[in-house]
PDB file of N, CA and C in Angstrom:
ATOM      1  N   UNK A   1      47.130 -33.954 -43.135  1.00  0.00           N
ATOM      2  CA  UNK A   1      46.880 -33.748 -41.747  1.00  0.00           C
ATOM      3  C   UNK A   1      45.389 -33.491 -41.532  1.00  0.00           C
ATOM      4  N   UNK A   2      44.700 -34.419 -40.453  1.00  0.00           N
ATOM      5  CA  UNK A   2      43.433 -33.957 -40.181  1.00  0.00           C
ATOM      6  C   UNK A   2      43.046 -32.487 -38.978  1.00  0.00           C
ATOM      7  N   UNK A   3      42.806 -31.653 -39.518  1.00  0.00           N
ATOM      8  CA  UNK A   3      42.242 -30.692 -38.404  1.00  0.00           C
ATOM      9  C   UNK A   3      41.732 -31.258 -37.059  1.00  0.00           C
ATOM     10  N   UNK A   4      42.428 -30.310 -36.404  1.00  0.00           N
ATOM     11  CA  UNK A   4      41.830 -30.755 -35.026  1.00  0.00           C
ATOM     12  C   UNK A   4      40.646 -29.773 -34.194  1.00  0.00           C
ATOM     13  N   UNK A   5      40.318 -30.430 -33.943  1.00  0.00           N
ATOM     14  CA  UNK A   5      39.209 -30.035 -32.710  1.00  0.00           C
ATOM     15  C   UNK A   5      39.224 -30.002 -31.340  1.00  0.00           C
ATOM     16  N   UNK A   6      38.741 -28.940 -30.544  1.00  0.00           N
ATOM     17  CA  UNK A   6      38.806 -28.737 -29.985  1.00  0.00           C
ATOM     18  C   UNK A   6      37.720 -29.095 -28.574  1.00  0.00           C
ATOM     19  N   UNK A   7      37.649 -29.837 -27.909  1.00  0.00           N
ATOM     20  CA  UNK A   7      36.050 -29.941 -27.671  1.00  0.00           C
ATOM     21  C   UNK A   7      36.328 -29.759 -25.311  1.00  0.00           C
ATOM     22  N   UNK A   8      35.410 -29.105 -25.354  1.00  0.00           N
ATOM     23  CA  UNK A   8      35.356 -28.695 -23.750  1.00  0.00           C
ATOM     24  C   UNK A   8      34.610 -29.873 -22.871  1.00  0.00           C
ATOM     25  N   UNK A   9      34.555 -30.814 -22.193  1.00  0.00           N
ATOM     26  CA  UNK A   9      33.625 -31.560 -21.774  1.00  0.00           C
ATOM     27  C   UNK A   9      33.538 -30.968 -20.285  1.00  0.00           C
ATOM     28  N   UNK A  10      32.484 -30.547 -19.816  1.00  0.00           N
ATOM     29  CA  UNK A  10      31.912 -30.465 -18.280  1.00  0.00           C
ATOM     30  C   UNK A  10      31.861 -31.506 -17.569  1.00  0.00           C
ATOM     31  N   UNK A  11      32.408 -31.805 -16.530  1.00  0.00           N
ATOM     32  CA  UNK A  11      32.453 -32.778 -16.188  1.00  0.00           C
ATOM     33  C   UNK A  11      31.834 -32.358 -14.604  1.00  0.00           C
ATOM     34  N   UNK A  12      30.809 -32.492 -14.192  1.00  0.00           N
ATOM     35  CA  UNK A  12      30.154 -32.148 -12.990  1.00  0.00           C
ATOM     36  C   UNK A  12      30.010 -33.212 -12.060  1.00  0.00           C
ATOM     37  N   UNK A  13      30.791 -32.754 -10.980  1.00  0.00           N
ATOM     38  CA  UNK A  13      30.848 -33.583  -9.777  1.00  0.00           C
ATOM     39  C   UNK A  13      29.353 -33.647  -8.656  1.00  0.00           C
ATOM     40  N   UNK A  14      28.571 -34.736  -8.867  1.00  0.00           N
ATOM     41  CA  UNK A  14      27.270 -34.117  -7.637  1.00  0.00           C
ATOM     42  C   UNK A  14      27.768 -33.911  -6.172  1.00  0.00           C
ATOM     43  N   UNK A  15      28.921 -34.263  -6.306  1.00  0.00           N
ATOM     44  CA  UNK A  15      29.057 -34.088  -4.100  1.00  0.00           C
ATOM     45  C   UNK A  15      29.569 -32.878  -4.593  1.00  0.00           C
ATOM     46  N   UNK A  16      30.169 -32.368  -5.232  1.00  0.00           N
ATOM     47  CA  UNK A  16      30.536 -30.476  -5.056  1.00  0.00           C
ATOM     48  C   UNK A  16      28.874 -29.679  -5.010  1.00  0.00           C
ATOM     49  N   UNK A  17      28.939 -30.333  -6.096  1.00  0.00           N
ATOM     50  CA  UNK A  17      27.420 -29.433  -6.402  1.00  0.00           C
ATOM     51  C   UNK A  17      26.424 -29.434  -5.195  1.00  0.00           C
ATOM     52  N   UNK A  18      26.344 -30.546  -4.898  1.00  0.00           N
ATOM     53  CA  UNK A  18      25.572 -30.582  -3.839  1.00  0.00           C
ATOM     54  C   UNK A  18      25.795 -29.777  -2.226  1.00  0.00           C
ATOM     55  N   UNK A  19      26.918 -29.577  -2.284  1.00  0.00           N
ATOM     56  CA  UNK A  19      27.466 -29.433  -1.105  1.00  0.00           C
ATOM     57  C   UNK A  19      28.121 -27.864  -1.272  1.00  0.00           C
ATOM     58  N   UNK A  20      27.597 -27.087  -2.377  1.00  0.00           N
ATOM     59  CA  UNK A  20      27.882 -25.659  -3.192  1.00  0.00           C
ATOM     60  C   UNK A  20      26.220 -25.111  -2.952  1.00  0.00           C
ATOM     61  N   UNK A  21      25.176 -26.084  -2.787  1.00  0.00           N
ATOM     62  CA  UNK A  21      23.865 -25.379  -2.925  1.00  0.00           C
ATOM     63  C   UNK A  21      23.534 -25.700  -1.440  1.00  0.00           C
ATOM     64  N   UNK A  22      23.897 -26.399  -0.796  1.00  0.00           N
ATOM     65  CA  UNK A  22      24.131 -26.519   1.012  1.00  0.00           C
ATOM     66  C   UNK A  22      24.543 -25.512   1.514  1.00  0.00           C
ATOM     67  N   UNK A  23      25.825 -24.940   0.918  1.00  0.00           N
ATOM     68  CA  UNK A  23      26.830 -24.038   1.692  1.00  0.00           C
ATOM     69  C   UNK A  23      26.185 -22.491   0.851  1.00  0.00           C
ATOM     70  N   UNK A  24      25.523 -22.492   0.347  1.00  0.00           N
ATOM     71  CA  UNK A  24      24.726 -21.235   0.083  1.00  0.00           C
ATOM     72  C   UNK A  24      23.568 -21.133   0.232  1.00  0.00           C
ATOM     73  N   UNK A  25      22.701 -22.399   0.709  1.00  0.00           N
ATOM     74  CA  UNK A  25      21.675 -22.517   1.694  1.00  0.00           C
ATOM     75  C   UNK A  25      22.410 -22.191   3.256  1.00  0.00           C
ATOM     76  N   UNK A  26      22.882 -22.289   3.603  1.00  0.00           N
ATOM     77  CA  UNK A  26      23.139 -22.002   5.252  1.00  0.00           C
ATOM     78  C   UNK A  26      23.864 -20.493   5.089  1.00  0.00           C
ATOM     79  N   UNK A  27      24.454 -20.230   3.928  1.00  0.00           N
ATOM     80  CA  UNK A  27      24.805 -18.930   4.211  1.00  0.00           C
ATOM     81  C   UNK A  27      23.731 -17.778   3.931  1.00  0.00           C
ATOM     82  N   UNK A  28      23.041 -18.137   3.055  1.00  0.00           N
ATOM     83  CA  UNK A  28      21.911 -16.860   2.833  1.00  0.00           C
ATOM     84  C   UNK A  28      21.059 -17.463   4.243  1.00  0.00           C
ATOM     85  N   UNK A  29      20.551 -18.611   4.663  1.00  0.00           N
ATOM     86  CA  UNK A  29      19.639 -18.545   6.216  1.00  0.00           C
ATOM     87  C   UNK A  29      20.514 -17.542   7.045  1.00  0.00           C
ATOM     88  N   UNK A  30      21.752 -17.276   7.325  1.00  0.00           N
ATOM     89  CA  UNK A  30      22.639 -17.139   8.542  1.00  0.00           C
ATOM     90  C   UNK A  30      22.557 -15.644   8.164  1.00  0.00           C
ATOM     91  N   UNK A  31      22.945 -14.694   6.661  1.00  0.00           N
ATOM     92  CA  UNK A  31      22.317 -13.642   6.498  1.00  0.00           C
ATOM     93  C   UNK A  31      21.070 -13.165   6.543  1.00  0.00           C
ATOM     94  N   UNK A  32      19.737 -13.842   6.159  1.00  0.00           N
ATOM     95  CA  UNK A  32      18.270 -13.514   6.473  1.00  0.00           C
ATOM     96  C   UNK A  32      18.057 -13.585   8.225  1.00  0.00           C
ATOM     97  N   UNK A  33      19.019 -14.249   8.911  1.00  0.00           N
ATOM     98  CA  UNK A  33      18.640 -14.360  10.100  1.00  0.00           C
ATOM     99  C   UNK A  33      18.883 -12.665  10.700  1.00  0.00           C
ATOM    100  N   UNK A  34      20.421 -12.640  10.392  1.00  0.00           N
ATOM    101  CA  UNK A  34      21.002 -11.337  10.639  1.00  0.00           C
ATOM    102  C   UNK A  34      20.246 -10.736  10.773  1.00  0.00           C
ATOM    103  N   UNK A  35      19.983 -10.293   9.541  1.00  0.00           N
ATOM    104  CA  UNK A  35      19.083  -8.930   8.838  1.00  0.00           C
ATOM    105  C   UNK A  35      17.891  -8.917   9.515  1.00  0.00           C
ATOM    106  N   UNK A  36      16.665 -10.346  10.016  1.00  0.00           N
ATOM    107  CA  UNK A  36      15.585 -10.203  11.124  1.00  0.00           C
ATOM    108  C   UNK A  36      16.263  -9.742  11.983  1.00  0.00           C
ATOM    109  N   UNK A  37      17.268 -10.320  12.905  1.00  0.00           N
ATOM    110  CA  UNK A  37      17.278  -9.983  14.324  1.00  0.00           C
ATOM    111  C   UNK A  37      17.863  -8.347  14.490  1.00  0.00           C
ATOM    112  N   UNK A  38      18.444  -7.910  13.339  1.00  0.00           N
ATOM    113  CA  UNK A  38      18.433  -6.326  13.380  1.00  0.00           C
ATOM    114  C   UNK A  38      17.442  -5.313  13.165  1.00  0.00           C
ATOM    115  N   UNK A  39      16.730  -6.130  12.207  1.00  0.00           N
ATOM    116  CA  UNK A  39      15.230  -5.116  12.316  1.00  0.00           C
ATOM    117  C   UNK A  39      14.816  -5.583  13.228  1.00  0.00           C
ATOM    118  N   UNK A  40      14.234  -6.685  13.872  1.00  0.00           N
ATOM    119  CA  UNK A  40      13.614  -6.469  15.640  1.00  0.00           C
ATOM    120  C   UNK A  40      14.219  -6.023  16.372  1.00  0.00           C
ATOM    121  N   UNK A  41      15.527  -5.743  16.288  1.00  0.00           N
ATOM    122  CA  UNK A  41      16.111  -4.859  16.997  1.00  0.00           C
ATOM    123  C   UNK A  41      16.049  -3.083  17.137  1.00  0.00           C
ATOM    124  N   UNK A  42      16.024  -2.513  15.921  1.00  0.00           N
ATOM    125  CA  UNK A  42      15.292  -1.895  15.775  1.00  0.00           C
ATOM    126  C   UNK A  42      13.670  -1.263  16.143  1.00  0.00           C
ATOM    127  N   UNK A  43      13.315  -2.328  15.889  1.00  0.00           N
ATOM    128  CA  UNK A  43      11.951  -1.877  16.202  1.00  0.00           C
ATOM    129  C   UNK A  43      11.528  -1.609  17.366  1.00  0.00           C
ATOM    130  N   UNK A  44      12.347  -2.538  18.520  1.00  0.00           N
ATOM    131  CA  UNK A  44      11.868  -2.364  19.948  1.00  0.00           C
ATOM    132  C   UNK A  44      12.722  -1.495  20.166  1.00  0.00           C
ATOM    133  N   UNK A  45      14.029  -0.710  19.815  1.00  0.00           N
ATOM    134  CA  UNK A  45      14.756   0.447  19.858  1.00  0.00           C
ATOM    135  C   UNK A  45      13.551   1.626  19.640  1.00  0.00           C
ATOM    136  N   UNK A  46      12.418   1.250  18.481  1.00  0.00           N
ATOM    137  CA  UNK A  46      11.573   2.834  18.267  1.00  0.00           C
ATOM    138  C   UNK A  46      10.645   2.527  19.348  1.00  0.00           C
ATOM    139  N   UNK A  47      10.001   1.235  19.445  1.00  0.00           N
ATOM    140  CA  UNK A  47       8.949   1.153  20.738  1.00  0.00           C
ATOM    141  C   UNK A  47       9.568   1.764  22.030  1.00  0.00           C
ATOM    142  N   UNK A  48      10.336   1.489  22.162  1.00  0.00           N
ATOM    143  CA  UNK A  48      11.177   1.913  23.831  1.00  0.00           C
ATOM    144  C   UNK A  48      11.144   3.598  23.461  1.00  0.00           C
ATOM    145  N   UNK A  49      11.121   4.090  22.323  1.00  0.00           N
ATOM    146  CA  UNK A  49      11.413   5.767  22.185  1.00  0.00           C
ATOM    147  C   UNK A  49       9.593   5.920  22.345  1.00  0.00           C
ATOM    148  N   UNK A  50       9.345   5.725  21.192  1.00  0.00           N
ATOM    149  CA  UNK A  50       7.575   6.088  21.322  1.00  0.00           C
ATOM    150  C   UNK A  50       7.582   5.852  23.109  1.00  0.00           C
ATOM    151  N   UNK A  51       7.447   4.782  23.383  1.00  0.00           N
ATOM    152  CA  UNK A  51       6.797   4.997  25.177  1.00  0.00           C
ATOM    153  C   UNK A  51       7.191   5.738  26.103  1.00  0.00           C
ATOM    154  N   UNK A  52       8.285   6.677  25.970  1.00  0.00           N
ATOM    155  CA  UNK A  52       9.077   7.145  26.528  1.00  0.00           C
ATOM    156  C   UNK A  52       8.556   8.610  26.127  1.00  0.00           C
ATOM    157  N   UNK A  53       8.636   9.041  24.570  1.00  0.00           N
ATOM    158  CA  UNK A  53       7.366  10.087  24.585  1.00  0.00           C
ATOM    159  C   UNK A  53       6.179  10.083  24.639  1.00  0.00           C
ATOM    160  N   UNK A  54       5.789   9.343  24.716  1.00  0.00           N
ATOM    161  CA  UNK A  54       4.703   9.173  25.531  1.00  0.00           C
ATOM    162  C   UNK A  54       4.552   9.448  27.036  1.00  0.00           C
ATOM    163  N   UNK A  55       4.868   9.171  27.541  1.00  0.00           N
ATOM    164  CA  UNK A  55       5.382   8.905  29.001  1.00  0.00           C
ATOM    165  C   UNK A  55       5.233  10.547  29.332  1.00  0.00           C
ATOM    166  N   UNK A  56       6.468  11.310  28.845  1.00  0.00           N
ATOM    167  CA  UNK A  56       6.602  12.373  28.726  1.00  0.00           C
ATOM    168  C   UNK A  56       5.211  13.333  28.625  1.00  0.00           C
ATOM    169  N   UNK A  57       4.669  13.122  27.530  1.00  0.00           N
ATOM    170  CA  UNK A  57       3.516  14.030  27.158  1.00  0.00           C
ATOM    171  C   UNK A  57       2.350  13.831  28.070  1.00  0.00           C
ATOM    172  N   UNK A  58       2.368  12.230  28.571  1.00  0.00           N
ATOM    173  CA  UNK A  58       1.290  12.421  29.812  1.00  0.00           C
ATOM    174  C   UNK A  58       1.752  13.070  31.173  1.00  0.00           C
ATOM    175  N   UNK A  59       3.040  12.779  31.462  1.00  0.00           N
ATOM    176  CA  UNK A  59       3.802  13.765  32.322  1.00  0.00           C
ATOM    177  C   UNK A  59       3.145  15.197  32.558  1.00  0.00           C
ATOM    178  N   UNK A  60       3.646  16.127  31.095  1.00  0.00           N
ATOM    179  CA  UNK A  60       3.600  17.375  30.698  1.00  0.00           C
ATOM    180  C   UNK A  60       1.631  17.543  30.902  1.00  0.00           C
ATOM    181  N   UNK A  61       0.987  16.582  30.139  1.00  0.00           N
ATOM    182  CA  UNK A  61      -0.562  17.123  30.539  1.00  0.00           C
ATOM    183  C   UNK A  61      -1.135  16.826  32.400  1.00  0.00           C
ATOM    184  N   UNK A  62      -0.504  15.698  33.121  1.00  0.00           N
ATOM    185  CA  UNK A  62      -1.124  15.775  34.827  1.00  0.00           C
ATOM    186  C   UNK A  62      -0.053  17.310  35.435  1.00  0.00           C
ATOM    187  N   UNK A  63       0.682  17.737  34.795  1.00  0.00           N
ATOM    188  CA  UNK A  63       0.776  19.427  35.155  1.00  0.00           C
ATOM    189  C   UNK A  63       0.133  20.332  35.213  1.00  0.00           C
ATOM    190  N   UNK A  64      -0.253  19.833  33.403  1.00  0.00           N
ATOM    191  CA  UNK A  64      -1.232  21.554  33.147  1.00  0.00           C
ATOM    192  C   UNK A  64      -2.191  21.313  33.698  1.00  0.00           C
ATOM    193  N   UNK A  65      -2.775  20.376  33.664  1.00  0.00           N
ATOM    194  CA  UNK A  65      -4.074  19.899  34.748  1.00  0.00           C
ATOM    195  C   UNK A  65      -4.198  20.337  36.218  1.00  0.00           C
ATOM    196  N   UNK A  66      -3.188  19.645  36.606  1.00  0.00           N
ATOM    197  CA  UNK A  66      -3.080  20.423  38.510  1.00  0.00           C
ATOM    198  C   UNK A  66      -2.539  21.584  38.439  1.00  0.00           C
ATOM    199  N   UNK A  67      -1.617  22.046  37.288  1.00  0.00           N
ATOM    200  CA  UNK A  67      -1.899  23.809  37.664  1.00  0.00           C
ATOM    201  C   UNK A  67      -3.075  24.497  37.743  1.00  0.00           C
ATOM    202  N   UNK A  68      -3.912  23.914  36.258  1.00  0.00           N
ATOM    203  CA  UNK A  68      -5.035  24.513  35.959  1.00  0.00           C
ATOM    204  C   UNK A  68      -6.304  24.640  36.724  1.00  0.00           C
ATOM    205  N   UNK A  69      -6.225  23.222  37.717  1.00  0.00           N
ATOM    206  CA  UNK A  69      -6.788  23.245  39.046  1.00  0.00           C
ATOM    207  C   UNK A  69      -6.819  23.859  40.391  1.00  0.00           C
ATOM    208  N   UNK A  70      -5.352  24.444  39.779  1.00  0.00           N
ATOM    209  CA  UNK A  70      -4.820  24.755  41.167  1.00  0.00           C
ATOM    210  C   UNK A  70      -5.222  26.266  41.104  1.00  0.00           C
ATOM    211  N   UNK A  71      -5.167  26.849  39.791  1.00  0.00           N
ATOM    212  CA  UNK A  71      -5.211  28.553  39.331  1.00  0.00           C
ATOM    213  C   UNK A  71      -6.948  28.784  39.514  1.00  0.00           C
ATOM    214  N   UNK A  72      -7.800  27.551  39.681  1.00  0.00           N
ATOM    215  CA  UNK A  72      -8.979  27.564  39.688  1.00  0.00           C
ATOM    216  C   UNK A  72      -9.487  27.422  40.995  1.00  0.00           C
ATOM    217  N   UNK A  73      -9.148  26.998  41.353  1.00  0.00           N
ATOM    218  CA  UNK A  73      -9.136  27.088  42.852  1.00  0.00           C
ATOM    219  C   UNK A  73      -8.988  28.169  44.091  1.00  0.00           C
ATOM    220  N   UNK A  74      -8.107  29.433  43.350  1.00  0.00           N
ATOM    221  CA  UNK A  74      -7.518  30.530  44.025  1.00  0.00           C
ATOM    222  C   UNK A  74      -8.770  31.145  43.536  1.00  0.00           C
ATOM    223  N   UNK A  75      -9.367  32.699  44.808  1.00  0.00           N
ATOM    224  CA  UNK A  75     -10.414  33.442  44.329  1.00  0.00           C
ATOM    225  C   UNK A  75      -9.273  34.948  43.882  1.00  0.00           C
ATOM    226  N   UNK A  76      -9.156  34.832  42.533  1.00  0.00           N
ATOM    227  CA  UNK A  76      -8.557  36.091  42.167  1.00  0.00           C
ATOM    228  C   UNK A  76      -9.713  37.191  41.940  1.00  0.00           C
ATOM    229  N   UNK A  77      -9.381  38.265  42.462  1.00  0.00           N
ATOM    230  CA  UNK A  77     -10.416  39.772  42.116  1.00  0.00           C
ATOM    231  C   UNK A  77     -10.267  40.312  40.748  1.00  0.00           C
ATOM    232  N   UNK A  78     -11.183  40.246  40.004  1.00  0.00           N
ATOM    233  CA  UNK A  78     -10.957  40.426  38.557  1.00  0.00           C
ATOM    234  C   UNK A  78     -11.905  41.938  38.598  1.00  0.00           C
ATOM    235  N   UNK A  79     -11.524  43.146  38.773  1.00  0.00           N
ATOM    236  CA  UNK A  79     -11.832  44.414  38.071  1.00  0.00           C
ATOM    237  C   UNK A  79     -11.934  44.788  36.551  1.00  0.00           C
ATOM    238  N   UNK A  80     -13.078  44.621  36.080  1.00  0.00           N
ATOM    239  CA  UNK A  80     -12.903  44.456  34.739  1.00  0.00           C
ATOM    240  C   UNK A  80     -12.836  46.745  34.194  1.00  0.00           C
ATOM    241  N   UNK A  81     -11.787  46.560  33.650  1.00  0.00           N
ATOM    242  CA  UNK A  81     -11.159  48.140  33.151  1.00  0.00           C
ATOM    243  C   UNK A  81     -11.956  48.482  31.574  1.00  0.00           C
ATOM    244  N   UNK A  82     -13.145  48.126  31.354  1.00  0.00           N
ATOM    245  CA  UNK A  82     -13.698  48.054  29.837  1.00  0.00           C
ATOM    246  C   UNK A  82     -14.795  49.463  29.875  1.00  0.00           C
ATOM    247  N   UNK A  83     -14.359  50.452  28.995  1.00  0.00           N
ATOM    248  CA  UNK A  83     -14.855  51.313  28.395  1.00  0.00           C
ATOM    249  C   UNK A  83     -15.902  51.951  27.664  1.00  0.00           C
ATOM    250  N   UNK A  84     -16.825  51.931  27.726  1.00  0.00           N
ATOM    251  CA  UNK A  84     -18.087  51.472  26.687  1.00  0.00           C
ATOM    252  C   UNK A  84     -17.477  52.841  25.463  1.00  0.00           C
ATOM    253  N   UNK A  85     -17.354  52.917  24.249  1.00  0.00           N
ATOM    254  CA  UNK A  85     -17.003  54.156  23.467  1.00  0.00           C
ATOM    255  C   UNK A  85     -18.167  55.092  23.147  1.00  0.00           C
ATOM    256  N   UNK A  86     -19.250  54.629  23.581  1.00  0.00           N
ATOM    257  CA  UNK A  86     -20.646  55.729  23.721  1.00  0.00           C
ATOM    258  C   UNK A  86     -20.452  57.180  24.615  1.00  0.00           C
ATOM    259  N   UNK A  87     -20.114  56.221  25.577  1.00  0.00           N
ATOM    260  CA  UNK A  87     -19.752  57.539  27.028  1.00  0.00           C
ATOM    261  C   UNK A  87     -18.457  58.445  27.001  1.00  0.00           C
ATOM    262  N   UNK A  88     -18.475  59.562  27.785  1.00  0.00           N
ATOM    263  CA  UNK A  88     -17.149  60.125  27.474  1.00  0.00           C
ATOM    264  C   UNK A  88     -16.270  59.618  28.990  1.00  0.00           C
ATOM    265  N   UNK A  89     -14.825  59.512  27.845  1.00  0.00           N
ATOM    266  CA  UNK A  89     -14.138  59.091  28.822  1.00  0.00           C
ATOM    267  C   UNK A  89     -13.728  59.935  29.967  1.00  0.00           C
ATOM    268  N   UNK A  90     -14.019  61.137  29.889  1.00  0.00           N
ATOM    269  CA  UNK A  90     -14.235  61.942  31.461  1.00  0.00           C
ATOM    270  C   UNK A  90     -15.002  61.808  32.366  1.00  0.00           C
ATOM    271  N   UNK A  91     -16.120  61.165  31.946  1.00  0.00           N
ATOM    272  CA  UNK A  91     -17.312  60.963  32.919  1.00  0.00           C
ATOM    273  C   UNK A  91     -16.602  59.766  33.740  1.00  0.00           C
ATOM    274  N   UNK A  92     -16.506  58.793  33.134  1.00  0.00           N
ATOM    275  CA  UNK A  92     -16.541  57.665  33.690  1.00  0.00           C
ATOM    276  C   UNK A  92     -14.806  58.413  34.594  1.00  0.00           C
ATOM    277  N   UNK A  93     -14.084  58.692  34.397  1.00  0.00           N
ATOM    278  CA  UNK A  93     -12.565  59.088  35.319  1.00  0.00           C
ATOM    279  C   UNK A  93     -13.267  59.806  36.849  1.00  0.00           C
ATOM    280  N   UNK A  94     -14.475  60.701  36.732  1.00  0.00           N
ATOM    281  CA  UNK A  94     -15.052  61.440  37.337  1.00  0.00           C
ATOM    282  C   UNK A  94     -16.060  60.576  38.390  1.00  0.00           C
ATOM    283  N   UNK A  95     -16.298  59.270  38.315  1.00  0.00           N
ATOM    284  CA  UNK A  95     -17.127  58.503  38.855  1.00  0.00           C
ATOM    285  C   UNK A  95     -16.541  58.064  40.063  1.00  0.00           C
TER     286      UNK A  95
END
């Protein structure tokens, strides 16, 4: 009896193959697309936040401004109550 052998032959079809590196060309484009249009999505999600604090903080400073204008504007009487520690503090109560 002659031993037998065993032998595997590959037999590769080009329309599969071809049409296997097509269909994983359009599927990784259709995922890379995804994945852009969610990070630009994103991103104008943080732009829309940044301008918005922003917005805010110039808000918060035309306040302190027209208060600060406004507190400047009033003539408050400022009595200044300061002590010199040379003098005695009876004299000056006595004045």
């Amino acid at each position: 009896m002659s031993p037998q052998t065993f032998t595997f032959d590959v037999i590769i079809n080009p329309i599969i193959l071809l049409a296997g590196i097509i269909g994983g060309g359009l599927v990784g484009f259709v995922i890379g697309k995804a994945r852009l249009a969610k990070s630009q999505s994103r991103v104008r999600q943080l732009e829309v936040e940044l301008m918005q604090a922003n917005q805010e903080t110039l808000e918060s400073q035309r306040a302190y401004v027209a208060l600060e204008s406004k507190l400047q504007d009033q003539a408050i009487p400022v009595i200044s109550m300061k002590i010199n520690g040379t003098q005695n503090p009876k004299e000056k109560a006595s004045k």
